[in-house]
PDB file of N, CA and C in Angstrom:
ATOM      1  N   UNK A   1     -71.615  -7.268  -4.076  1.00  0.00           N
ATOM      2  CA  UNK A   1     -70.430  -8.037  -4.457  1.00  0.00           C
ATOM      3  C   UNK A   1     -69.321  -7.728  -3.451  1.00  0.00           C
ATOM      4  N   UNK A   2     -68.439  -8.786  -2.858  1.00  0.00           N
ATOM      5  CA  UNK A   2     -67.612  -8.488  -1.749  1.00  0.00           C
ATOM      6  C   UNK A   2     -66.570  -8.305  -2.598  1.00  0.00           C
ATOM      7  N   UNK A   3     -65.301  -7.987  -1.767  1.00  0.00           N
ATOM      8  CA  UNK A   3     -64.509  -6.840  -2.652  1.00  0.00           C
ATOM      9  C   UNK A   3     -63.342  -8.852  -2.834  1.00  0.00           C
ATOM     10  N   UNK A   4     -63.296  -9.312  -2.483  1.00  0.00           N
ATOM     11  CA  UNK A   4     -62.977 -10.681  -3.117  1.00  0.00           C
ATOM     12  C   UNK A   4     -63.429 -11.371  -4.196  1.00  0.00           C
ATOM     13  N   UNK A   5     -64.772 -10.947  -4.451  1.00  0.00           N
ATOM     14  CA  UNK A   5     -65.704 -11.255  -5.705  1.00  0.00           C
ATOM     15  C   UNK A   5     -65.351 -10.419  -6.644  1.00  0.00           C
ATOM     16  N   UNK A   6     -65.218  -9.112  -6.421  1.00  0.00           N
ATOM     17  CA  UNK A   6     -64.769  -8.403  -7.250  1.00  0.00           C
ATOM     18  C   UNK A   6     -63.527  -8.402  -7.771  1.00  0.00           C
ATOM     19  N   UNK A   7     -62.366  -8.498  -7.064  1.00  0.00           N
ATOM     20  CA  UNK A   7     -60.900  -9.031  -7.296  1.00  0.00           C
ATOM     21  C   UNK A   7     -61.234  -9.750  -8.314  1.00  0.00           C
ATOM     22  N   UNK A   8     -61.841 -11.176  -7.912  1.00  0.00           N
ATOM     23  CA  UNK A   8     -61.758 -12.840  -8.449  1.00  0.00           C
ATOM     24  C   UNK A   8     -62.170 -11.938 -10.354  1.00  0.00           C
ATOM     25  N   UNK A   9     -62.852 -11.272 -10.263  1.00  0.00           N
ATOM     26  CA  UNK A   9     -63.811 -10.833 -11.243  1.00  0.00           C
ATOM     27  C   UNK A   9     -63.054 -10.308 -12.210  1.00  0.00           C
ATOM     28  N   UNK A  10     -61.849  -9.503 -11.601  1.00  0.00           N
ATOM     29  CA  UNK A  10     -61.414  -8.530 -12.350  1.00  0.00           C
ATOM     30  C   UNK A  10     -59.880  -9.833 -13.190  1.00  0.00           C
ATOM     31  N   UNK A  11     -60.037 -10.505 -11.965  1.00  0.00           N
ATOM     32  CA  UNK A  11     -58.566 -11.317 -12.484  1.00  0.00           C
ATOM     33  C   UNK A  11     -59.019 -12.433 -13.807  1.00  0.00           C
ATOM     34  N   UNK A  12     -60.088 -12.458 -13.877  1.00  0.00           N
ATOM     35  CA  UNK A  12     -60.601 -13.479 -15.278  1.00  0.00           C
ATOM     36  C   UNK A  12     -60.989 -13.075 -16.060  1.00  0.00           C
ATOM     37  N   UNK A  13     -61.298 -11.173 -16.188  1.00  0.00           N
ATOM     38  CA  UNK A  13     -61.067 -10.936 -17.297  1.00  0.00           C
ATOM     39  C   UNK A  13     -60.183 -10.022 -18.008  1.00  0.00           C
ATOM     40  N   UNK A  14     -58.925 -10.343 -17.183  1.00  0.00           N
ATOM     41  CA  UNK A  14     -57.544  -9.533 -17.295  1.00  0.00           C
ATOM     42  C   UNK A  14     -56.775 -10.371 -18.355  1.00  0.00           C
ATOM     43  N   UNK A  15     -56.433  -9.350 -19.474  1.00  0.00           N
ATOM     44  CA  UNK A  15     -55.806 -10.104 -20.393  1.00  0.00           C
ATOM     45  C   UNK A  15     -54.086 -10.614 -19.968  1.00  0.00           C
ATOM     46  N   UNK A  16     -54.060 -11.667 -20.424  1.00  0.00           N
ATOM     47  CA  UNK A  16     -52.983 -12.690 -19.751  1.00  0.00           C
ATOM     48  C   UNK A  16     -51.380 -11.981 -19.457  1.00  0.00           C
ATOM     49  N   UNK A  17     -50.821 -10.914 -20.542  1.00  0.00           N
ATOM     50  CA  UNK A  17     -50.232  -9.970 -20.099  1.00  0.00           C
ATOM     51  C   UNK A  17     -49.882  -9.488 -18.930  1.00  0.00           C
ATOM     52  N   UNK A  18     -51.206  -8.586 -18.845  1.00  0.00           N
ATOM     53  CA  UNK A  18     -51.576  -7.336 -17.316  1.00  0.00           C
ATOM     54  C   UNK A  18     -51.437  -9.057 -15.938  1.00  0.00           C
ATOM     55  N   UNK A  19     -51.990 -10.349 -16.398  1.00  0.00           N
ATOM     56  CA  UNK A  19     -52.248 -10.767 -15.333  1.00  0.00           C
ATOM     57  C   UNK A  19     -50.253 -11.655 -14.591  1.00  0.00           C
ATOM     58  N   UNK A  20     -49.926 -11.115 -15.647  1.00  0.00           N
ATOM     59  CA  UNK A  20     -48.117 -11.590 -15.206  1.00  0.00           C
ATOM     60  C   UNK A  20     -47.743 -10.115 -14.873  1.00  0.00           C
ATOM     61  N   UNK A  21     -47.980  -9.025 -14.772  1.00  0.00           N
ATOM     62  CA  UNK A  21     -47.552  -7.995 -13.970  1.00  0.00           C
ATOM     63  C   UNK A  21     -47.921  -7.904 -12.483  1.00  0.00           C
ATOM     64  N   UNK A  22     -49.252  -8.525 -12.366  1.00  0.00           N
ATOM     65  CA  UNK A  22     -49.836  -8.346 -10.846  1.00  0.00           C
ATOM     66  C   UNK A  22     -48.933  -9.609 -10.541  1.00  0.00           C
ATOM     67  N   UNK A  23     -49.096 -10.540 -11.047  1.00  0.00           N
ATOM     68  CA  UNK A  23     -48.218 -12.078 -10.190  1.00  0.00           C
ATOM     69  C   UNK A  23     -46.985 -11.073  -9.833  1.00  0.00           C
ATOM     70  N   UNK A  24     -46.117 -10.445 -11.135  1.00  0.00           N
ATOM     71  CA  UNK A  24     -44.576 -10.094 -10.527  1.00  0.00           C
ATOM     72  C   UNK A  24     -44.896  -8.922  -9.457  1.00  0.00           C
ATOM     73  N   UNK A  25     -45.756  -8.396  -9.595  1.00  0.00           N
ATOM     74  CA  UNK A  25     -45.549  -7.441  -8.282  1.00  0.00           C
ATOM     75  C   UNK A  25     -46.362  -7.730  -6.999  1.00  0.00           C
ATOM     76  N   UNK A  26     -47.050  -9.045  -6.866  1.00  0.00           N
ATOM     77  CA  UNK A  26     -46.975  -9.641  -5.831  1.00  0.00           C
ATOM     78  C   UNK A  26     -45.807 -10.579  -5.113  1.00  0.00           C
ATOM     79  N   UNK A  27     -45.469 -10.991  -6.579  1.00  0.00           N
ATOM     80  CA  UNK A  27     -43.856 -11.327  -5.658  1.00  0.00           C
ATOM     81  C   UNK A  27     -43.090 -10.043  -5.104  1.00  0.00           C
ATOM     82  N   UNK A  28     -43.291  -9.019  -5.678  1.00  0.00           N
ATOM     83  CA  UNK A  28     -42.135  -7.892  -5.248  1.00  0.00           C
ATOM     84  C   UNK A  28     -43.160  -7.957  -3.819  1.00  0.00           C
ATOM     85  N   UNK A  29     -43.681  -7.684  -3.791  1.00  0.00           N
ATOM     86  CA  UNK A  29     -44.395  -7.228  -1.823  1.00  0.00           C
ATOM     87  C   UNK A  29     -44.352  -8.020  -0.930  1.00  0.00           C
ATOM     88  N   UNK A  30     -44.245  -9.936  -1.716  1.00  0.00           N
ATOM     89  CA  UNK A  30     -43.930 -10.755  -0.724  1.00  0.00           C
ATOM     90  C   UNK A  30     -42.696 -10.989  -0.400  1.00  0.00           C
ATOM     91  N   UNK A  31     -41.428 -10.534  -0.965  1.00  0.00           N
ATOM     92  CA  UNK A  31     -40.497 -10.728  -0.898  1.00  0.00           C
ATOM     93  C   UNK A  31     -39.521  -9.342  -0.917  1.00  0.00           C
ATOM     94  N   UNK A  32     -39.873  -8.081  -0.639  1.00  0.00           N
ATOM     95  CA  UNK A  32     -39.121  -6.672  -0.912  1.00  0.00           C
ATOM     96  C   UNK A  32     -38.318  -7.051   0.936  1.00  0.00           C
ATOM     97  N   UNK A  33     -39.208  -7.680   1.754  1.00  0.00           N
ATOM     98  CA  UNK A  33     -38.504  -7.720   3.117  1.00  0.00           C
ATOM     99  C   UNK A  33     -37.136  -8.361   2.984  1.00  0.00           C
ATOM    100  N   UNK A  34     -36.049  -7.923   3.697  1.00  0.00           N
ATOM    101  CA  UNK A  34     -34.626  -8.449   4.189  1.00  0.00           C
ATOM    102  C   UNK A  34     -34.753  -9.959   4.572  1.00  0.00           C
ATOM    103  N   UNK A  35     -35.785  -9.768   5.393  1.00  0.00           N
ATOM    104  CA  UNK A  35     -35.863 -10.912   5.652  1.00  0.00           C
ATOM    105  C   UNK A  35     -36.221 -12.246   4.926  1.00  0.00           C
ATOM    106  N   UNK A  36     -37.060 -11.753   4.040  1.00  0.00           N
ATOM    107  CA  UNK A  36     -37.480 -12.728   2.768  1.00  0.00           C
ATOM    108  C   UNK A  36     -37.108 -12.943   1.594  1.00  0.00           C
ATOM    109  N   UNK A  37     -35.645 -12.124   1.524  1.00  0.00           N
ATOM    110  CA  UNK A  37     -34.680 -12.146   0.533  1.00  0.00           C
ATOM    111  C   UNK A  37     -34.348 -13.728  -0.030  1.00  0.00           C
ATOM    112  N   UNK A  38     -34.608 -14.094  -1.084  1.00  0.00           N
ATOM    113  CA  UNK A  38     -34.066 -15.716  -1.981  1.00  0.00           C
ATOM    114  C   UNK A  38     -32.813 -14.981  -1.909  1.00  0.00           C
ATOM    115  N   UNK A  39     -32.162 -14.272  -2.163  1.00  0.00           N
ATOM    116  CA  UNK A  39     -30.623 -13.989  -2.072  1.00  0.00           C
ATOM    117  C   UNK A  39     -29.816 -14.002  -0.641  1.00  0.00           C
ATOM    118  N   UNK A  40     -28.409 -14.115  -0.372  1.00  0.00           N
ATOM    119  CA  UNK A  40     -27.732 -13.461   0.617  1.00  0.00           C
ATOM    120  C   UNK A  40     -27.086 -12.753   0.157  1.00  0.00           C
ATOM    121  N   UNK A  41     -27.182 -11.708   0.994  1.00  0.00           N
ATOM    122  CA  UNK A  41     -26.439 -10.541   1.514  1.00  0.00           C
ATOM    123  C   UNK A  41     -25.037 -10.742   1.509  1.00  0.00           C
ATOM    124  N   UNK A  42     -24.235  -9.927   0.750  1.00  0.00           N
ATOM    125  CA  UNK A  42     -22.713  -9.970   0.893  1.00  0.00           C
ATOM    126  C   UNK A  42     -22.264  -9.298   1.344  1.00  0.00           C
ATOM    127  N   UNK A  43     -21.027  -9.393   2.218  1.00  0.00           N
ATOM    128  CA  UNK A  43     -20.142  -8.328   2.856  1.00  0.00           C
ATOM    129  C   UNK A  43     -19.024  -7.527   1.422  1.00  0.00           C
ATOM    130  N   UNK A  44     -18.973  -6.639   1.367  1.00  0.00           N
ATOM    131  CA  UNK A  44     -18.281  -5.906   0.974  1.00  0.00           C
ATOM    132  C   UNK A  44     -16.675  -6.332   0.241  1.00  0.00           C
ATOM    133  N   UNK A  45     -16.046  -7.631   1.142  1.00  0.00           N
ATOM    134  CA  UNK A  45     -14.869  -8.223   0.595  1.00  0.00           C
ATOM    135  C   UNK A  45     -15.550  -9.024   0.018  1.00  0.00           C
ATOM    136  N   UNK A  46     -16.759 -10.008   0.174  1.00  0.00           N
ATOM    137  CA  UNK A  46     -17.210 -11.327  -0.998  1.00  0.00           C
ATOM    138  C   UNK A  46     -18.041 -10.667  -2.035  1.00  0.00           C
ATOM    139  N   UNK A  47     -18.045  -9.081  -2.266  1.00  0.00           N
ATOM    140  CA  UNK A  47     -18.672  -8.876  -3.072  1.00  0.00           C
ATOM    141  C   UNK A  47     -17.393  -8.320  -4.417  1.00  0.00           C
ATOM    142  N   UNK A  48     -16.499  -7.854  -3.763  1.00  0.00           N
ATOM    143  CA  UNK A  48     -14.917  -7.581  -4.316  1.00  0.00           C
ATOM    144  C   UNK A  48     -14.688  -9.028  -4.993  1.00  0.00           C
ATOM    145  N   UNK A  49     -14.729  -9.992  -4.203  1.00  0.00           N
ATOM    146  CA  UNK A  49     -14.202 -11.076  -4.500  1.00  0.00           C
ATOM    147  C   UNK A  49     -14.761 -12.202  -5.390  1.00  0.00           C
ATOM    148  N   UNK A  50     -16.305 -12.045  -5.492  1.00  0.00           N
ATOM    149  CA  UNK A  50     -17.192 -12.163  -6.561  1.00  0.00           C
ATOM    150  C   UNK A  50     -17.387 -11.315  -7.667  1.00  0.00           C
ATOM    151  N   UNK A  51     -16.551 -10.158  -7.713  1.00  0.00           N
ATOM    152  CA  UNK A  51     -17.003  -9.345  -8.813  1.00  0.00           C
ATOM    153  C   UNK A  51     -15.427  -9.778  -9.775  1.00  0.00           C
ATOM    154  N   UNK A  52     -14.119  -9.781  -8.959  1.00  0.00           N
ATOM    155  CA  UNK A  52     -12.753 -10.219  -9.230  1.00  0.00           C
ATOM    156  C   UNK A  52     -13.078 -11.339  -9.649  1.00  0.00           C
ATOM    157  N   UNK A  53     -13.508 -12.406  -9.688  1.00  0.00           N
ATOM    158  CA  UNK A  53     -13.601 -13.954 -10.218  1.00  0.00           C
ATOM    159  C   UNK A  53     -14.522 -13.474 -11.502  1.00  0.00           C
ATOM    160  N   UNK A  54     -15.430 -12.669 -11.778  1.00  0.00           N
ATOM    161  CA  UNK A  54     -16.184 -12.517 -12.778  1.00  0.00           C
ATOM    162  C   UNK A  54     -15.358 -11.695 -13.773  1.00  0.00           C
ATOM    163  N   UNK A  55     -14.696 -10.508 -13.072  1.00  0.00           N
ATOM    164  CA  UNK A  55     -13.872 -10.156 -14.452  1.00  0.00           C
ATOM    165  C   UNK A  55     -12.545 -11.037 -14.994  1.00  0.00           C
ATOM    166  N   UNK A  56     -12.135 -12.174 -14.147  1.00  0.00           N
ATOM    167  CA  UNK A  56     -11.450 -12.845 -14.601  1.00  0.00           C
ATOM    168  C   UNK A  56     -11.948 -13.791 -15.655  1.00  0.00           C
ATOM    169  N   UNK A  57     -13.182 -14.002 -15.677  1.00  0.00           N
ATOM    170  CA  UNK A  57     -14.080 -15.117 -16.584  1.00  0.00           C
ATOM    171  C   UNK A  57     -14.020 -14.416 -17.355  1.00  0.00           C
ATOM    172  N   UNK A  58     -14.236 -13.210 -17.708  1.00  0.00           N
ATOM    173  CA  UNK A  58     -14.538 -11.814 -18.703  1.00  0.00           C
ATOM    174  C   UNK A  58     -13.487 -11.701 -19.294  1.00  0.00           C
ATOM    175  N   UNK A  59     -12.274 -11.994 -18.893  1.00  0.00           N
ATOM    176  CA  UNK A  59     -11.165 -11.550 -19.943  1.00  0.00           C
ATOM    177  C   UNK A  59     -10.462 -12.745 -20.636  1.00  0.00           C
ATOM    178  N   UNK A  60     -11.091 -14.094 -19.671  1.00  0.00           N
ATOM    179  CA  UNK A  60     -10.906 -15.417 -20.689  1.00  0.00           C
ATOM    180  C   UNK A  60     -11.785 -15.243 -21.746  1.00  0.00           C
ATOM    181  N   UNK A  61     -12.770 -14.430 -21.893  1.00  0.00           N
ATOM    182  CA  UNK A  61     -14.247 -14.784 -22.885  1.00  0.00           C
ATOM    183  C   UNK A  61     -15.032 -15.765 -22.529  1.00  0.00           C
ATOM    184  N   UNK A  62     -15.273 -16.096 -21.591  1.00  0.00           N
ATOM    185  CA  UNK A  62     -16.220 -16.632 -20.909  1.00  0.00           C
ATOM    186  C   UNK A  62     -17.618 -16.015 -20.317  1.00  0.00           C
ATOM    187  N   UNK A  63     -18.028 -15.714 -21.501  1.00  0.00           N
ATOM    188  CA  UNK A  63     -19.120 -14.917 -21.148  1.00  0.00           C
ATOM    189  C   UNK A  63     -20.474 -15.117 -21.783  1.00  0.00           C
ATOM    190  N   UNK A  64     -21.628 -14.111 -21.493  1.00  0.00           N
ATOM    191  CA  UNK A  64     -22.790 -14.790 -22.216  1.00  0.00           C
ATOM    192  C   UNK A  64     -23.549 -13.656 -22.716  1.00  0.00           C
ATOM    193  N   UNK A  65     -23.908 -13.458 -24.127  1.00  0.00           N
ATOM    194  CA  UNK A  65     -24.845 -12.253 -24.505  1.00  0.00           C
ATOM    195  C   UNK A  65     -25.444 -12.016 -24.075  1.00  0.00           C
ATOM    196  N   UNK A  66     -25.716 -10.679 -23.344  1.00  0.00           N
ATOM    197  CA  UNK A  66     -26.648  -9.843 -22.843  1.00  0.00           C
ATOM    198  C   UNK A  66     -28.120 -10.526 -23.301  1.00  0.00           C
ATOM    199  N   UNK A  67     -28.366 -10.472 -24.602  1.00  0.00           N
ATOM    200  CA  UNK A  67     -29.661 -11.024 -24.880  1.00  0.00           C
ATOM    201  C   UNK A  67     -29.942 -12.244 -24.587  1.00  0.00           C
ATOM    202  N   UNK A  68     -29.066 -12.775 -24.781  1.00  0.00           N
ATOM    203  CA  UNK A  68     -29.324 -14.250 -23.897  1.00  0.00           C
ATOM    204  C   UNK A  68     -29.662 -14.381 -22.393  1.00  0.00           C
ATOM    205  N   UNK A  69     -29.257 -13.318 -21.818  1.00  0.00           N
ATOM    206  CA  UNK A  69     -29.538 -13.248 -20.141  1.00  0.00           C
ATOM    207  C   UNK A  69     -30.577 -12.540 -20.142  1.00  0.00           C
ATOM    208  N   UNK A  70     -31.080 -11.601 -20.733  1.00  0.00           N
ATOM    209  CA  UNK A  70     -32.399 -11.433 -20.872  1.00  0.00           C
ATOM    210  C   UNK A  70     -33.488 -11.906 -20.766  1.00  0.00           C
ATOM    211  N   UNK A  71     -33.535 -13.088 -21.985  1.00  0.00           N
ATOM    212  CA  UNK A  71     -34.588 -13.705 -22.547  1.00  0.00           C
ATOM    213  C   UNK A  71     -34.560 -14.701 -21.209  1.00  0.00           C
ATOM    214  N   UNK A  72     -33.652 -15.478 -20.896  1.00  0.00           N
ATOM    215  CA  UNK A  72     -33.663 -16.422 -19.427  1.00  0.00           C
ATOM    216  C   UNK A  72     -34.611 -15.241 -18.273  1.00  0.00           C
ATOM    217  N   UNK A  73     -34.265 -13.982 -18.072  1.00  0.00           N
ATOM    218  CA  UNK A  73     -34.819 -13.591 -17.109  1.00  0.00           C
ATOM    219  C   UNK A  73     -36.324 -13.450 -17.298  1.00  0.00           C
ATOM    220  N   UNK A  74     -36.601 -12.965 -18.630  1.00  0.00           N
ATOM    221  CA  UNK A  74     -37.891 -12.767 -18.889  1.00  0.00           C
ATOM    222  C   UNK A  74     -38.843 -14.142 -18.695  1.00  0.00           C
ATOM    223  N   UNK A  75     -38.521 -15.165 -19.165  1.00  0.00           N
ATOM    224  CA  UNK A  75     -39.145 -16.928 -18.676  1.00  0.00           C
ATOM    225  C   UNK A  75     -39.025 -16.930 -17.379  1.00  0.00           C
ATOM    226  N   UNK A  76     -37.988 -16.283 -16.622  1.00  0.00           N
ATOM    227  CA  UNK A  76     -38.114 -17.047 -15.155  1.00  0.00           C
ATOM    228  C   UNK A  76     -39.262 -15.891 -14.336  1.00  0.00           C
ATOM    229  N   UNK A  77     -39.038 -15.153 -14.660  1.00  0.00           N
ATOM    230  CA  UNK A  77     -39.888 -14.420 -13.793  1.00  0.00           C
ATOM    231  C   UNK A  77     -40.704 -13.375 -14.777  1.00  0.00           C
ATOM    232  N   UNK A  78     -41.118 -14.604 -15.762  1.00  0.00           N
ATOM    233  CA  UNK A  78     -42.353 -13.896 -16.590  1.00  0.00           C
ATOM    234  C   UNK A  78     -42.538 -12.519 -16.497  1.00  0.00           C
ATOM    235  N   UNK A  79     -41.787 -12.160 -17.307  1.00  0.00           N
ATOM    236  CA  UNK A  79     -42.123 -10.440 -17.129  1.00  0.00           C
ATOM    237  C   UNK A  79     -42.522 -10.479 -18.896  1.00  0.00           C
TER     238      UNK A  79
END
């Protein structure tokens, strides 16, 4: 059995769980590079200046339960 057969083997009878941990931590290895960052990088004043616009939303009450940002993260990146 080639070690691709064996992979294929192990991934169909991985209960559906375990098989959304290997997806998320193949995204982490395809994407841990700088270079392959979905985000940009902030300088130090747009990160001041993005964090200042957020506590200003924060003290209007413009805000969103923790559990609610949760549960969105957990659907998007199936964890």
């Amino acid at each position: 059995m080639s070690t691709l057969e064996y992979t294929v083997s192990m991934l169909e009878t991985m209960p559906e769980e375990k098989l959304k941990e290997v997806q998320n931590f193949i995204r982490y290895l395809t994407f841990r590079d700088e270079g392959n960052l979905l985000i940009e990088m902030l300088t130090e004043d747009a990160m001041v200046e993005q964090l200042a616009k957020s506590m200003e939303k924060s003290d209007l009450g413009a805000t969103v339960p923790a559990n609610v940002i949760s549960q969105k993260m957990r659907e998007k990146y199936v964890i």
